[in-house]
Protein backbone atom coordinates (compact mmCIF):
# COMPACT_ATOMS: atom_id res chain seq x y z
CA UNK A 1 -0.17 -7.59 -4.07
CA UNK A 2 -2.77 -10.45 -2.99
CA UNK A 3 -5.56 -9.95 -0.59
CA UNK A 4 -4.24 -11.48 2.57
CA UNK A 5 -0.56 -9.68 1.81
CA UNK A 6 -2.23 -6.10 2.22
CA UNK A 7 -3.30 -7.30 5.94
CA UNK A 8 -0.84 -7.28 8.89
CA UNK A 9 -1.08 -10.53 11.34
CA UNK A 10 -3.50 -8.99 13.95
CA UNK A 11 -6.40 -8.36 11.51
CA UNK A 12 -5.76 -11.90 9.33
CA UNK A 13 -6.05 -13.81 12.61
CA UNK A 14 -9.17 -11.18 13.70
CA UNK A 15 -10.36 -12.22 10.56
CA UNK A 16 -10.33 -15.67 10.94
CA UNK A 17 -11.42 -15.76 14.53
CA UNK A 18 -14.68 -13.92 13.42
CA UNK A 19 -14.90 -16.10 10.35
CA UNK A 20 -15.13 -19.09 12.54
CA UNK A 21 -17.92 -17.92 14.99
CA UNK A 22 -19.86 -16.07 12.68
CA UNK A 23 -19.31 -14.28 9.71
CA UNK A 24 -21.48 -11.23 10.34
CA UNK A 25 -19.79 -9.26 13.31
CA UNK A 26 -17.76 -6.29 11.89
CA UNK A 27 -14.37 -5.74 12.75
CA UNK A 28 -12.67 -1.90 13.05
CA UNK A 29 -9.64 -1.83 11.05
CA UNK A 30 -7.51 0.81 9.10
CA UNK A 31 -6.79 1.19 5.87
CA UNK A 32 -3.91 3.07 3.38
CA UNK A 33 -5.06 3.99 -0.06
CA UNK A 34 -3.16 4.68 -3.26
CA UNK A 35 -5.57 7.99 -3.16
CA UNK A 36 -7.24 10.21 -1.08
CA UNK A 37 -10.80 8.39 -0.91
CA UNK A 38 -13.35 10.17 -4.16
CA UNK A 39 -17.01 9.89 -3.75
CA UNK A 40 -17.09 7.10 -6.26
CA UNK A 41 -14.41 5.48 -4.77
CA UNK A 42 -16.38 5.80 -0.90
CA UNK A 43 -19.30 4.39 -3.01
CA UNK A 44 -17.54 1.47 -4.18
CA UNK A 45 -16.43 0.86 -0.96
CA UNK A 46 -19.86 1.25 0.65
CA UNK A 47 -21.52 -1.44 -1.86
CA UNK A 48 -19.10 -3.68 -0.53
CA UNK A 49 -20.70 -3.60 3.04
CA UNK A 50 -17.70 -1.51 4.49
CA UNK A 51 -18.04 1.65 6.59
CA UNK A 52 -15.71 4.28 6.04
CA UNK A 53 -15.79 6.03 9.94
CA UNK A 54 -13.18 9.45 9.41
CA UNK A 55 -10.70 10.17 6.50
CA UNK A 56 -7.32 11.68 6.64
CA UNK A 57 -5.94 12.25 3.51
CA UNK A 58 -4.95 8.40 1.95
CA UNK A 59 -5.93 6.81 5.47
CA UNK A 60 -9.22 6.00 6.42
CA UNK A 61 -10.59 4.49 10.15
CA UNK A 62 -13.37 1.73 8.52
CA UNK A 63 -15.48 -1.17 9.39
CA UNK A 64 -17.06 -4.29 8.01
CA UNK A 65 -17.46 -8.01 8.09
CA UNK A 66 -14.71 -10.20 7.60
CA UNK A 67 -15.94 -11.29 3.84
CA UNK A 68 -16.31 -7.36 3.19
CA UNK A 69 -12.89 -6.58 4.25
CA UNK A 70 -11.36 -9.56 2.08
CA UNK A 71 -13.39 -7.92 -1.14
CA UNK A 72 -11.84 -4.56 0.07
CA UNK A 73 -8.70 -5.83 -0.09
CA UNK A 74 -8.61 -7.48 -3.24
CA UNK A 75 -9.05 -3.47 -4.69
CA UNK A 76 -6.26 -2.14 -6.33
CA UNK A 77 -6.86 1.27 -4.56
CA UNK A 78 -6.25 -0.50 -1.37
CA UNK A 79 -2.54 -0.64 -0.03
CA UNK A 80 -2.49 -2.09 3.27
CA UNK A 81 -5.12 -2.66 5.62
CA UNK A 82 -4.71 -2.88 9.78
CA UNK A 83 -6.76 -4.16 12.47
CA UNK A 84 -7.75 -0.71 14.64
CA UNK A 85 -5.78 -0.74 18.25
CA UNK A 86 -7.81 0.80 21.31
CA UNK A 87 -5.51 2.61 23.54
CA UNK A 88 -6.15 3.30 27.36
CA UNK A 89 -6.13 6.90 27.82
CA UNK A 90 -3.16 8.20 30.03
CA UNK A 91 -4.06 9.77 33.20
CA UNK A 92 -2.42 12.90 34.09
């Protein structure tokens, strides 16, 4: 599966919207991998400029730049990636 195929709409057009201002503002997103994330495999992530925030099993909650997130993508550990949703809290 390419790059851009691993992304859903919301984080390709993120993507590009970021790319065309300025390519160094990081963007929250989440990501499925084929594995729960190794310390090499964190590593490897980490060289590429991306932040891996929490872990849950073969999801992560990560951020980076839009060009970091494209190299991320192009792993073969990566399934799909998603651009993070913020959520209101519900008043009770």
């Amino acid at each position: 599966m390419a790059g851009f195929q691993k992304m859903d709409t919301a984080l390709q057009k993120e993507i590009d919207k970021i790319s065309a201002q300025s390519d160094g503002e990081e963007i929250q997103f989440l990501a499925k991998l084929s594995e729960e994330p190794s310390t090499q495999l964190r590593e490897a992530i980490g060289r590429m400029g991306i932040t891996i925030e929490t872990a849950a099993g073969k999801i992560v909650t990560a951020s980076g730049t839009p060009n970091a997130i494209r190299d991320l993508a192009a792993m073969d550990e990566v399934e799909t990636l998603q651009l993070s949703q913020t959520r209101d809290m519900l008043n009770r």
